[in-house]
PDB file of N, CA and C in Angstrom:
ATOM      1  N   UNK A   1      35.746 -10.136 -27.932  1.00  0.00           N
ATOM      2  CA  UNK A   1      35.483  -9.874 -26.526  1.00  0.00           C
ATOM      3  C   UNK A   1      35.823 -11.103 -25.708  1.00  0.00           C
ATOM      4  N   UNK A   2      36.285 -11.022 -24.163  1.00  0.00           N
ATOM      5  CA  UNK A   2      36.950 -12.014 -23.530  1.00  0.00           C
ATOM      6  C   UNK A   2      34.999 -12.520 -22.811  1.00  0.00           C
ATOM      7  N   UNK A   3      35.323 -13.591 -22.355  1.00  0.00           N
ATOM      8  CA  UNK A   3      34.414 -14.475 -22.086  1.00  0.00           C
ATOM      9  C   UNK A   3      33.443 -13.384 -20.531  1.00  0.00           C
ATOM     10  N   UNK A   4      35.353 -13.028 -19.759  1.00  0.00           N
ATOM     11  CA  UNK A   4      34.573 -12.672 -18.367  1.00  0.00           C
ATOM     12  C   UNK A   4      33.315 -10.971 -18.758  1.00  0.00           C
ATOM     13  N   UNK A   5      34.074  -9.805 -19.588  1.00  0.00           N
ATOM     14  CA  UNK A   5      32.931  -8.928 -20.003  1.00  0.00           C
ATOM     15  C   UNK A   5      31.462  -9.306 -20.529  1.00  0.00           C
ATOM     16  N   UNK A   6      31.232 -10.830 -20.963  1.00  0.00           N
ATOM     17  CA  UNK A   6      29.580 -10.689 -21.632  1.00  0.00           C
ATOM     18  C   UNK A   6      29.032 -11.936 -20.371  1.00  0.00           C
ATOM     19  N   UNK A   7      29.718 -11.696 -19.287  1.00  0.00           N
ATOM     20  CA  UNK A   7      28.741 -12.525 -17.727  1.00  0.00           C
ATOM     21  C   UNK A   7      28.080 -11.396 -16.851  1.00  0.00           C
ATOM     22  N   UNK A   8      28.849 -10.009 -17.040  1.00  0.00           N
ATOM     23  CA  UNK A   8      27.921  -9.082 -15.973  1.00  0.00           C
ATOM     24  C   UNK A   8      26.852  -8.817 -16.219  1.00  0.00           C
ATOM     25  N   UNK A   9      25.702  -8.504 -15.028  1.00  0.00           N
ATOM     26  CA  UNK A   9      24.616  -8.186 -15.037  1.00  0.00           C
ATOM     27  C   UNK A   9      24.297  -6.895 -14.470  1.00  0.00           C
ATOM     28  N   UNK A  10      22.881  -6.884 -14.851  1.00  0.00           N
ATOM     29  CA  UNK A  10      22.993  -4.853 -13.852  1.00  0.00           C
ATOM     30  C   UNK A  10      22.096  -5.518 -12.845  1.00  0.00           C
ATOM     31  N   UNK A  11      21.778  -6.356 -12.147  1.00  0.00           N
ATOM     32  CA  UNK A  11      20.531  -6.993 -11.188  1.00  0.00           C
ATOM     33  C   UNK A  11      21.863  -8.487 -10.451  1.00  0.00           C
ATOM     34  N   UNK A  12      22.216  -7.787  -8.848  1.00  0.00           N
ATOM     35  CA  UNK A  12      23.038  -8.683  -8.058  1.00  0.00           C
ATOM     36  C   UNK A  12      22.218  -9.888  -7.460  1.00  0.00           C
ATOM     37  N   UNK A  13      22.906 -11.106  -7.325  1.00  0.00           N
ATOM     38  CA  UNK A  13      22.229 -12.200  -6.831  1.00  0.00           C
ATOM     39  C   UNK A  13      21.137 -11.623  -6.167  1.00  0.00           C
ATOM     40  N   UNK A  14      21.295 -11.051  -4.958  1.00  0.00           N
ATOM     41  CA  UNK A  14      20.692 -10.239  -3.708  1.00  0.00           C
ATOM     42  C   UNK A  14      19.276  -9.575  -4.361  1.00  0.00           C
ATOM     43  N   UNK A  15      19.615  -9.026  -5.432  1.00  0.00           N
ATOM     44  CA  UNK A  15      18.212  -8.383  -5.952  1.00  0.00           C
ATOM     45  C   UNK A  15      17.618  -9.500  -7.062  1.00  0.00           C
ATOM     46  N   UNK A  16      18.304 -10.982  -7.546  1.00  0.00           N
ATOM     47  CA  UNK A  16      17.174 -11.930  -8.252  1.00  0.00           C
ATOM     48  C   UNK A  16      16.746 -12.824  -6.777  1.00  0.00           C
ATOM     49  N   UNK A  17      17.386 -12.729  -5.468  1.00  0.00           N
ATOM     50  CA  UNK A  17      16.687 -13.335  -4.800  1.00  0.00           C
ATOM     51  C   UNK A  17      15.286 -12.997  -4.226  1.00  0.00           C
ATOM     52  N   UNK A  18      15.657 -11.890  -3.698  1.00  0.00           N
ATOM     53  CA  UNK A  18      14.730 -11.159  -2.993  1.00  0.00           C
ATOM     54  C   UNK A  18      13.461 -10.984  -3.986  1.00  0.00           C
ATOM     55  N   UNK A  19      13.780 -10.414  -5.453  1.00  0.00           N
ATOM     56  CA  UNK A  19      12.425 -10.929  -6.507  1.00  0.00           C
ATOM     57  C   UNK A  19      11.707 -12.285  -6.479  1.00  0.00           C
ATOM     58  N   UNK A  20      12.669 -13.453  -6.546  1.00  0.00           N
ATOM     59  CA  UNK A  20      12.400 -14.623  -6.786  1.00  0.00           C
ATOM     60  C   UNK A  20      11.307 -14.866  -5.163  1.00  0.00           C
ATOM     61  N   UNK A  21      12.071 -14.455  -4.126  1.00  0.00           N
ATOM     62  CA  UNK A  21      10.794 -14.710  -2.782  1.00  0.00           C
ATOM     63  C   UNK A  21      10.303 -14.080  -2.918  1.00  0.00           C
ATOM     64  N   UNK A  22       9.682 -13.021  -3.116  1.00  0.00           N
ATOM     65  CA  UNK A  22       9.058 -11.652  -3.280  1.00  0.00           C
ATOM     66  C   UNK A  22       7.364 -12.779  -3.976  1.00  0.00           C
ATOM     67  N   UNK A  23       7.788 -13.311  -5.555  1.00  0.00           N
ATOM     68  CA  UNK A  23       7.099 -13.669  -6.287  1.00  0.00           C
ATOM     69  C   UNK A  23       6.822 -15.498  -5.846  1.00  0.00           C
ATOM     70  N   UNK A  24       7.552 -15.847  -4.698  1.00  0.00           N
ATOM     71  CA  UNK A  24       7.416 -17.339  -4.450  1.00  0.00           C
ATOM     72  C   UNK A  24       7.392 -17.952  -3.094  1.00  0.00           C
ATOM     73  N   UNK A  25       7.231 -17.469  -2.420  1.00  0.00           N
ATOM     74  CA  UNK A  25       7.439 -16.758  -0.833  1.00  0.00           C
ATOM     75  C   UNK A  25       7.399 -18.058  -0.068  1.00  0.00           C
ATOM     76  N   UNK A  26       6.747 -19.542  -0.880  1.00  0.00           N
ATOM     77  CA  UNK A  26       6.900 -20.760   0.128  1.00  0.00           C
ATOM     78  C   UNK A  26       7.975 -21.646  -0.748  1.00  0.00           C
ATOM     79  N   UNK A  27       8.802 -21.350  -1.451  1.00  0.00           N
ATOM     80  CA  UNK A  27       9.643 -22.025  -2.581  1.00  0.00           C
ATOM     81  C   UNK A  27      11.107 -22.441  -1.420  1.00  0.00           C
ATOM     82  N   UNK A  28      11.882 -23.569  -2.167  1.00  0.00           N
ATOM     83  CA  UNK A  28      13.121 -23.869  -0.841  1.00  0.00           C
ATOM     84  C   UNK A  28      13.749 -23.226  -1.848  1.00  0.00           C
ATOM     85  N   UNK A  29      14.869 -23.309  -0.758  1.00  0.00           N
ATOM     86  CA  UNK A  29      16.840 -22.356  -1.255  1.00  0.00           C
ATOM     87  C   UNK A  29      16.684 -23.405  -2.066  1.00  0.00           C
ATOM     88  N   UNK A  30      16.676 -24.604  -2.515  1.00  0.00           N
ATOM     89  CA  UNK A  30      17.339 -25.185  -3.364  1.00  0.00           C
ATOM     90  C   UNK A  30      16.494 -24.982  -4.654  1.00  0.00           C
ATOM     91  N   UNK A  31      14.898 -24.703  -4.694  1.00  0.00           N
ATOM     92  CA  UNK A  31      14.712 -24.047  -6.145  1.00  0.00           C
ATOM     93  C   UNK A  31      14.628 -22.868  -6.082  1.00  0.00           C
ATOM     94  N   UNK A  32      15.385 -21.634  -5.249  1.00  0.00           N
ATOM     95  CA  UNK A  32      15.330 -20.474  -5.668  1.00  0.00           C
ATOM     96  C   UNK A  32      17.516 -20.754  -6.306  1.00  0.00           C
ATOM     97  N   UNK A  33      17.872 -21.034  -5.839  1.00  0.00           N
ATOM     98  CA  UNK A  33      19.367 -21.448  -6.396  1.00  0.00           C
ATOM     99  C   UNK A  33      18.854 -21.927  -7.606  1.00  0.00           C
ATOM    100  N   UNK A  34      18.261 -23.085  -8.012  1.00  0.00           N
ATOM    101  CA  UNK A  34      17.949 -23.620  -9.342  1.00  0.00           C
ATOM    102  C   UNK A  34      18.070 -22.074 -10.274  1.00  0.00           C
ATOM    103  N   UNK A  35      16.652 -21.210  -9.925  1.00  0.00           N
ATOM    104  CA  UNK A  35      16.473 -20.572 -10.961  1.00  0.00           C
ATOM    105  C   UNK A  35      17.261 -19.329 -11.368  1.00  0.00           C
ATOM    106  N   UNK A  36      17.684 -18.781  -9.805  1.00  0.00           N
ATOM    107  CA  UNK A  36      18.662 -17.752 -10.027  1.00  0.00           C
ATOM    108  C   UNK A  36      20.317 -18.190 -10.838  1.00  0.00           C
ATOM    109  N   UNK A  37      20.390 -19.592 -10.490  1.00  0.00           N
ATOM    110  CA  UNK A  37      21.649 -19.860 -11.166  1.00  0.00           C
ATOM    111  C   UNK A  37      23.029 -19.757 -10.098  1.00  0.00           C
ATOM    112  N   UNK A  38      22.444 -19.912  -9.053  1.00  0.00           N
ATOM    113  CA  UNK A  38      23.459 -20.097  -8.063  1.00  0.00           C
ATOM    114  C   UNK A  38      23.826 -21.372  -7.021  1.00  0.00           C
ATOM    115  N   UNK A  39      24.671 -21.502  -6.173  1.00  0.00           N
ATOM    116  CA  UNK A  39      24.360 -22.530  -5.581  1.00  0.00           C
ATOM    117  C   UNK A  39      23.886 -22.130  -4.413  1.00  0.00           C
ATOM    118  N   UNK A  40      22.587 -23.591  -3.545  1.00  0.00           N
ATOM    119  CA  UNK A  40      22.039 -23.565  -2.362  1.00  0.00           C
ATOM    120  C   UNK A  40      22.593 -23.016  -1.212  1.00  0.00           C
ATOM    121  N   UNK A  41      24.498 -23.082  -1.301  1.00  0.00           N
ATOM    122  CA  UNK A  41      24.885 -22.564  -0.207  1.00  0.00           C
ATOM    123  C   UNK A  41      24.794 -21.149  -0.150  1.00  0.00           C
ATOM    124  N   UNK A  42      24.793 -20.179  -1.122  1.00  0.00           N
ATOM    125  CA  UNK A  42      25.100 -18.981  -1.832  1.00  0.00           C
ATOM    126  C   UNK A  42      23.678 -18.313  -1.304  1.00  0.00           C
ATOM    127  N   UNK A  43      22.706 -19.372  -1.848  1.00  0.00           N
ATOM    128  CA  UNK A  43      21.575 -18.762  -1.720  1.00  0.00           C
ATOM    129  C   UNK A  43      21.129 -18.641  -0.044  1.00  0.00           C
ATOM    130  N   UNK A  44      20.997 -19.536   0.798  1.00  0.00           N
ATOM    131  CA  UNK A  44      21.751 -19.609   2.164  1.00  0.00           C
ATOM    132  C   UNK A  44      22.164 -18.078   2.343  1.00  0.00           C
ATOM    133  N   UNK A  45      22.961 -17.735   2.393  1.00  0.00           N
ATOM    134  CA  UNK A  45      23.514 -17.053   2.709  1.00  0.00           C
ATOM    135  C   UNK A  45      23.373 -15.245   2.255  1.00  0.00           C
ATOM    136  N   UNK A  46      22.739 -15.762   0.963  1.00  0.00           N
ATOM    137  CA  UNK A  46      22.083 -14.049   0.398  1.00  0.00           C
ATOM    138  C   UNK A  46      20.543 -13.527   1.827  1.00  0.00           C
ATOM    139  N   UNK A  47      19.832 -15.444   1.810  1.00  0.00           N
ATOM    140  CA  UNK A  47      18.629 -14.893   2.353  1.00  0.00           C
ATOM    141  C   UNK A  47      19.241 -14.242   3.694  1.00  0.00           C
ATOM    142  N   UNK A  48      20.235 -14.938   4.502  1.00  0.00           N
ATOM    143  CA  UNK A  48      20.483 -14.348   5.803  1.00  0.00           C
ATOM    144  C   UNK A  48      21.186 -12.599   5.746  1.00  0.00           C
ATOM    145  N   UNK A  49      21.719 -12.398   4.462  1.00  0.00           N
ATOM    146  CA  UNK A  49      22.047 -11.179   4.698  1.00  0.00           C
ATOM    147  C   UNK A  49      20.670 -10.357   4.194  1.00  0.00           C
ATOM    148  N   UNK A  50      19.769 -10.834   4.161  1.00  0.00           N
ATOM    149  CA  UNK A  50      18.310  -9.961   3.375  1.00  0.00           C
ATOM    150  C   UNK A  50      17.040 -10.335   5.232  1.00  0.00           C
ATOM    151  N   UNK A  51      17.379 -10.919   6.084  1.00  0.00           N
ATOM    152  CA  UNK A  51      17.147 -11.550   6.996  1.00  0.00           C
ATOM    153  C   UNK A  51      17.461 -10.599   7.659  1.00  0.00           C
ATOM    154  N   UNK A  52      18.520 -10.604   8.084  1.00  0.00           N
ATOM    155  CA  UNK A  52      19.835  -9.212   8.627  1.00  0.00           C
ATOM    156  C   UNK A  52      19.361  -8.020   8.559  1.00  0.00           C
ATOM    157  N   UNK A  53      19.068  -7.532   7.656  1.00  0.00           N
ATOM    158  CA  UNK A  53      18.643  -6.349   7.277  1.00  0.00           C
ATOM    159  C   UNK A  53      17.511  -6.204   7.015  1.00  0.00           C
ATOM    160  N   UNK A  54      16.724  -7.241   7.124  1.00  0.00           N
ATOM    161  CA  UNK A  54      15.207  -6.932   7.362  1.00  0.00           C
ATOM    162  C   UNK A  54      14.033  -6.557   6.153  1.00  0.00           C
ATOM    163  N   UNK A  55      15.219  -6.860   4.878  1.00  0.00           N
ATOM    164  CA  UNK A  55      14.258  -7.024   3.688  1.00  0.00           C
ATOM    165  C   UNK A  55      13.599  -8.144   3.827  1.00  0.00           C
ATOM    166  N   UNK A  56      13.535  -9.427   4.484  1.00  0.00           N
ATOM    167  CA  UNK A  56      13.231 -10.902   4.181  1.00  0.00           C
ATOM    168  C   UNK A  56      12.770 -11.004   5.596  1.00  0.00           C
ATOM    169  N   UNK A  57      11.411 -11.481   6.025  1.00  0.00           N
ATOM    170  CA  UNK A  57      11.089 -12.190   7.001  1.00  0.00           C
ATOM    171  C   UNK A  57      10.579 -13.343   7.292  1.00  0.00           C
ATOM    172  N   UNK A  58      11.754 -14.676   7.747  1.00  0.00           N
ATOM    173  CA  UNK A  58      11.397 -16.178   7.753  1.00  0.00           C
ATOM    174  C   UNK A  58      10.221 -16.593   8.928  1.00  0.00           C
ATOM    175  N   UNK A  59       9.523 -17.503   8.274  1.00  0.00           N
ATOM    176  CA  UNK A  59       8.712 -17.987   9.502  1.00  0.00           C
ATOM    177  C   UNK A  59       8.058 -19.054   8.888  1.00  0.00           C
ATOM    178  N   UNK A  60       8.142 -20.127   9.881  1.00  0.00           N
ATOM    179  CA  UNK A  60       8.334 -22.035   9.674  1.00  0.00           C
ATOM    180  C   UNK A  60       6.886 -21.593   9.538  1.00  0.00           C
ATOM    181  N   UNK A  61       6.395 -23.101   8.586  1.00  0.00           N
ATOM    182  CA  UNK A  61       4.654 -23.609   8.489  1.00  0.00           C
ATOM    183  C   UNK A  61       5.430 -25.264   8.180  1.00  0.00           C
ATOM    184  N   UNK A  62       5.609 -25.695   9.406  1.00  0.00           N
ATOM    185  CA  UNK A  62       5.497 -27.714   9.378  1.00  0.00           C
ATOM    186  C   UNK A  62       7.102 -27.620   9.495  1.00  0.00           C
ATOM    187  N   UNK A  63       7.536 -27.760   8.397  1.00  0.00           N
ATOM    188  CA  UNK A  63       8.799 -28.052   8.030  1.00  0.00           C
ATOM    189  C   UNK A  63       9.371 -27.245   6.750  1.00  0.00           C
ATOM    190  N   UNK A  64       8.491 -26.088   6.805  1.00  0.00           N
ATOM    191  CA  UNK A  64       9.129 -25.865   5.386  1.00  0.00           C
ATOM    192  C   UNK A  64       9.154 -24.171   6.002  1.00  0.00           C
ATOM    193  N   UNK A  65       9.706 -23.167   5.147  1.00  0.00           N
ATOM    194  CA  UNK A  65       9.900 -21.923   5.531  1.00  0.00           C
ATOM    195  C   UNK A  65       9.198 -21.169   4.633  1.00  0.00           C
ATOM    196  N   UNK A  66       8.441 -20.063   5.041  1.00  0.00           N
ATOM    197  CA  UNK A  66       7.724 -19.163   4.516  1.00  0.00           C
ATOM    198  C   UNK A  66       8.275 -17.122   4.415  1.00  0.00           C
ATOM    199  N   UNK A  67       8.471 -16.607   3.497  1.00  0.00           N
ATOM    200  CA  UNK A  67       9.215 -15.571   3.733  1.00  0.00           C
ATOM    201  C   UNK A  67       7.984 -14.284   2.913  1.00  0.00           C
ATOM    202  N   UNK A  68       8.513 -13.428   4.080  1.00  0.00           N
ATOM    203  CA  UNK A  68       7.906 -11.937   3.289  1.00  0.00           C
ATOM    204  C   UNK A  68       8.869 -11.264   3.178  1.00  0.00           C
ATOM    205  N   UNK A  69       8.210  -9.980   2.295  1.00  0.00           N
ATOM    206  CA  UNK A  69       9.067  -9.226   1.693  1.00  0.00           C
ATOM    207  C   UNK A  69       8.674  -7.996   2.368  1.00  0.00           C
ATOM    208  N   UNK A  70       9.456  -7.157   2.888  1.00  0.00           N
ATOM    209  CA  UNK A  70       9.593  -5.820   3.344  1.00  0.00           C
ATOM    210  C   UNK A  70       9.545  -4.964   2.489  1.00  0.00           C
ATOM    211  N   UNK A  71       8.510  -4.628   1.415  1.00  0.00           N
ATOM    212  CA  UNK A  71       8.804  -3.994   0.040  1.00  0.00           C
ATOM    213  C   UNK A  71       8.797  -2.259   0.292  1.00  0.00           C
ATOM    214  N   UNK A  72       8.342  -2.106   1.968  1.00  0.00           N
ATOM    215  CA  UNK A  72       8.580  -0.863   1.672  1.00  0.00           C
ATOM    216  C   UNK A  72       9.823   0.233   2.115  1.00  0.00           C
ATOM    217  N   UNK A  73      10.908  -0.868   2.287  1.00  0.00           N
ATOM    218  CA  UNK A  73      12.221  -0.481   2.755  1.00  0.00           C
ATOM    219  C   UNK A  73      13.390   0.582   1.669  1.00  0.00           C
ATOM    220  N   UNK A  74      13.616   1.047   1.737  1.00  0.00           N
ATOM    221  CA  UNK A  74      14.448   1.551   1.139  1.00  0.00           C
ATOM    222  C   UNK A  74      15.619   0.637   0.561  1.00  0.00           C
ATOM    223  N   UNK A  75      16.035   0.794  -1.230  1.00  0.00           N
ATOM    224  CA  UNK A  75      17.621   0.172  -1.190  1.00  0.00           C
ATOM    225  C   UNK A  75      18.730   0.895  -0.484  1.00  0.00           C
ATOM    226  N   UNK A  76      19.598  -0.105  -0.688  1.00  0.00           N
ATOM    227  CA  UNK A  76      20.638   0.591   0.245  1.00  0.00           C
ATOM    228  C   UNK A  76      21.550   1.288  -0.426  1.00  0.00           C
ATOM    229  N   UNK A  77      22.081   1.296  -1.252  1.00  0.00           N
ATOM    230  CA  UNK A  77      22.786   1.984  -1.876  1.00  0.00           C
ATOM    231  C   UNK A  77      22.312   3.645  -1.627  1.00  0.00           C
ATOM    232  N   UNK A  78      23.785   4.259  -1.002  1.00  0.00           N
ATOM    233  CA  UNK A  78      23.473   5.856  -0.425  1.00  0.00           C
ATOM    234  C   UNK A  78      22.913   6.277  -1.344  1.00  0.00           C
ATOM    235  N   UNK A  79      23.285   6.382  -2.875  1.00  0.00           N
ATOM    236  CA  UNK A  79      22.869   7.246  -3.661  1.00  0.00           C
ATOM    237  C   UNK A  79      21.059   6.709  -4.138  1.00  0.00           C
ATOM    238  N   UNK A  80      20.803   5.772  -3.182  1.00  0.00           N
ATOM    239  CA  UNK A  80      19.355   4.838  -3.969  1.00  0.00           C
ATOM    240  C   UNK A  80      18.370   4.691  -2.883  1.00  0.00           C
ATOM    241  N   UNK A  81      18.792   5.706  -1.977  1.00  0.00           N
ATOM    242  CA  UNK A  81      18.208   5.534  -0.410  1.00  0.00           C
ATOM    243  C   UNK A  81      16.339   5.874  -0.766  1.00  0.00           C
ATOM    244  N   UNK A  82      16.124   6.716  -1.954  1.00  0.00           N
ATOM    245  CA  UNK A  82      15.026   7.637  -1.928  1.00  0.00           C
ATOM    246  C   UNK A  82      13.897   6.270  -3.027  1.00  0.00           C
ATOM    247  N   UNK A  83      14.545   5.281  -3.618  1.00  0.00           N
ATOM    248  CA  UNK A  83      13.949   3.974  -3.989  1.00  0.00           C
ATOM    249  C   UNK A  83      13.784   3.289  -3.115  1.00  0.00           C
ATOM    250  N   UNK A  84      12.232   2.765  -2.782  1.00  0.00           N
ATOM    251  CA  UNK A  84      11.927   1.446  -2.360  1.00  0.00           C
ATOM    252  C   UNK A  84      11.804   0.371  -2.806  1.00  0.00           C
ATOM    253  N   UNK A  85      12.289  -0.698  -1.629  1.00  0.00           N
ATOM    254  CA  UNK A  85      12.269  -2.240  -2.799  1.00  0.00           C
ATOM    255  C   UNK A  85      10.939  -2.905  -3.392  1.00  0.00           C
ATOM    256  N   UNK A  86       9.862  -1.691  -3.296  1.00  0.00           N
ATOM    257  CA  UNK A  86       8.510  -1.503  -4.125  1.00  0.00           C
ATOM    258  C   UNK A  86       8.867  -1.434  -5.509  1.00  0.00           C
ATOM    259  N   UNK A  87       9.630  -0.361  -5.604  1.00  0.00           N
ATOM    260  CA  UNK A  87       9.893   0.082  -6.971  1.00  0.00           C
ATOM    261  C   UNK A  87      10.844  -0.894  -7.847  1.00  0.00           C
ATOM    262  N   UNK A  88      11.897  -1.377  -7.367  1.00  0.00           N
ATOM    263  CA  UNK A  88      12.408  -2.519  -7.800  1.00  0.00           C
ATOM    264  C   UNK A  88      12.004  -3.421  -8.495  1.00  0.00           C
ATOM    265  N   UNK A  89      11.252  -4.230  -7.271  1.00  0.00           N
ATOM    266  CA  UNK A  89      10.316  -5.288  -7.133  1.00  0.00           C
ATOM    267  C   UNK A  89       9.252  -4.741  -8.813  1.00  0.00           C
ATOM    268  N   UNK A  90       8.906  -3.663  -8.527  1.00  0.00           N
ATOM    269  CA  UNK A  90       7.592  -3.532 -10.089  1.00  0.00           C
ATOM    270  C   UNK A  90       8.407  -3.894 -11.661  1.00  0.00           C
ATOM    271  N   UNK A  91       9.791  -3.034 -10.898  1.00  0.00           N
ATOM    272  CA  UNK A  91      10.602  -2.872 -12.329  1.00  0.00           C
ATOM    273  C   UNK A  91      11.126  -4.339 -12.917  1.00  0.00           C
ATOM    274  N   UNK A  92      10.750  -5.243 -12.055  1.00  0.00           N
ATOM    275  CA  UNK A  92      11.765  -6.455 -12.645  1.00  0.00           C
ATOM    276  C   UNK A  92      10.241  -7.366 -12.833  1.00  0.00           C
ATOM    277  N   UNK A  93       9.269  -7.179 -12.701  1.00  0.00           N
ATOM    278  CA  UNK A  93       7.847  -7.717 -12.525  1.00  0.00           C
ATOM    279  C   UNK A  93       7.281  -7.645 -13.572  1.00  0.00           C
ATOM    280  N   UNK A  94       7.259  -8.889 -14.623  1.00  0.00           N
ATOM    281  CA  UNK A  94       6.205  -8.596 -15.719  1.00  0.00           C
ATOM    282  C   UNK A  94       5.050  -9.327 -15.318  1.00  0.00           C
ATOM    283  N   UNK A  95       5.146 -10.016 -14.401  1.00  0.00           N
ATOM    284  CA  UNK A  95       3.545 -10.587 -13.875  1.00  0.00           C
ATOM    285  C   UNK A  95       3.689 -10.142 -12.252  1.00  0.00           C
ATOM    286  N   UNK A  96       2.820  -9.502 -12.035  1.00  0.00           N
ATOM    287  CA  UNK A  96       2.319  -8.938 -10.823  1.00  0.00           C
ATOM    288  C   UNK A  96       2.044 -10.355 -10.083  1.00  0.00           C
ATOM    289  N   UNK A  97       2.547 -10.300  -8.284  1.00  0.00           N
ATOM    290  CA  UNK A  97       1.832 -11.996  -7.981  1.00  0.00           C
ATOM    291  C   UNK A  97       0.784 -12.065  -7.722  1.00  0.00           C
ATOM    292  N   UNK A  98      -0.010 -12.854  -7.104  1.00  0.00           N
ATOM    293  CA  UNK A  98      -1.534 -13.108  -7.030  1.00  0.00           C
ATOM    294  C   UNK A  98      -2.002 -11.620  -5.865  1.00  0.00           C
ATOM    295  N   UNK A  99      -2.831 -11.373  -6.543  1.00  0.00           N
ATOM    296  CA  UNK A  99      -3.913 -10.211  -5.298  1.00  0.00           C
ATOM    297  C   UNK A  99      -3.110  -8.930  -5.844  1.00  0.00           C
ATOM    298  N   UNK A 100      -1.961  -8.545  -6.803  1.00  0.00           N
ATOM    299  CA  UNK A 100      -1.657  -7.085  -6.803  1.00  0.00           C
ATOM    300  C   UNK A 100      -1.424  -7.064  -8.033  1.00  0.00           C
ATOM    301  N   UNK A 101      -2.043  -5.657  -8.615  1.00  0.00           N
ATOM    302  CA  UNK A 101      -2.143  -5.433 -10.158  1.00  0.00           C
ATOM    303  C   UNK A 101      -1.349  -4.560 -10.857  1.00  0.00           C
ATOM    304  N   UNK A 102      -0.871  -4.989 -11.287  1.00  0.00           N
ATOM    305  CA  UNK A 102       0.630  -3.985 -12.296  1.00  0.00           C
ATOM    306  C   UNK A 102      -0.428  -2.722 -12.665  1.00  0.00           C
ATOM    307  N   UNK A 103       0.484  -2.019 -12.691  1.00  0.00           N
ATOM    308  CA  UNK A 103       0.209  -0.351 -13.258  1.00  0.00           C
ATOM    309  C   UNK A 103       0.400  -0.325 -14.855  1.00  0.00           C
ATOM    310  N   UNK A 104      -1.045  -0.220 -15.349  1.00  0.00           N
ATOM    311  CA  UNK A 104      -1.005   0.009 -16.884  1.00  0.00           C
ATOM    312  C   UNK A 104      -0.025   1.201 -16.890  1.00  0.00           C
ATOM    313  N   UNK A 105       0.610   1.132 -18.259  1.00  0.00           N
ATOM    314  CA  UNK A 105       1.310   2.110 -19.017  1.00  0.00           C
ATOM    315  C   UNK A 105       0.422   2.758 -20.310  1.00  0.00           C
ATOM    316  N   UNK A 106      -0.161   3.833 -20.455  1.00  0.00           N
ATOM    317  CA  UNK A 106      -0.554   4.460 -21.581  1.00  0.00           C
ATOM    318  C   UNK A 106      -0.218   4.369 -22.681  1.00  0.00           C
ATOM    319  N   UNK A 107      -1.082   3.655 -23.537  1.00  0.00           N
ATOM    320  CA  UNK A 107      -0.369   3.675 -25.127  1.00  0.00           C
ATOM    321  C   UNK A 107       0.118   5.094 -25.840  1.00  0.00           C
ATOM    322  N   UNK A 108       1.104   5.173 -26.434  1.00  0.00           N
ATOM    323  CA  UNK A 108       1.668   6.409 -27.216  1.00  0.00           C
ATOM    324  C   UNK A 108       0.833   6.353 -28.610  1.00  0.00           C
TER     325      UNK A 108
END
């Protein structure tokens, strides 16, 4: 197998960012780039298109930036309109963040 087939992912920058603030909401672009694996400018630029569209809402405390998450927006994708970025957000969530409690799954 060539190198470029074993780099794709099924989860776009756009959806490890929006997790990563979702779960870190006073963290800078430069350690949400750290962890997603991108660079600061990149990341820059995902939050403003998540800004844009109103998944991401910035708002200063001193000098540093604080963001929420619009979790009950719809994705965008036409065919994904009827998912909210609730559901997302749970599916990529093995630790729930502080104050909200994951949904047990029933043992088989």
């Amino acid at each position: 197998m060539n190198e470029k087939t074993n780099r794709w992912t099924f989860i776009t920058n756009h959806g490890l960012v929006l997790s990563y603030i979702f779960h870190n909401p006073s963290h800078t672009a430069r350690e949400i780039a750290s962890h997603v694996g991108i660079t600061e400018r990149t990341t820059h630029k995902i939050i403003s298109d998540l800004e844009d569209d109103e998944y991401v809402v910035r708002r200063k405390s001193g000098r540093r930036n604080l963001y929420s998450v619009d979790s009950a927006r719809p994705l965008r994708h036409h065919t994904k309109q009827d998912v909210l970025v609730e559901d997302l957000l749970h599916a990529l969530t093995s630790n729930p963040p502080d104050g909200q409690d994951a949904e047990t799954t029933p043992s088989a």
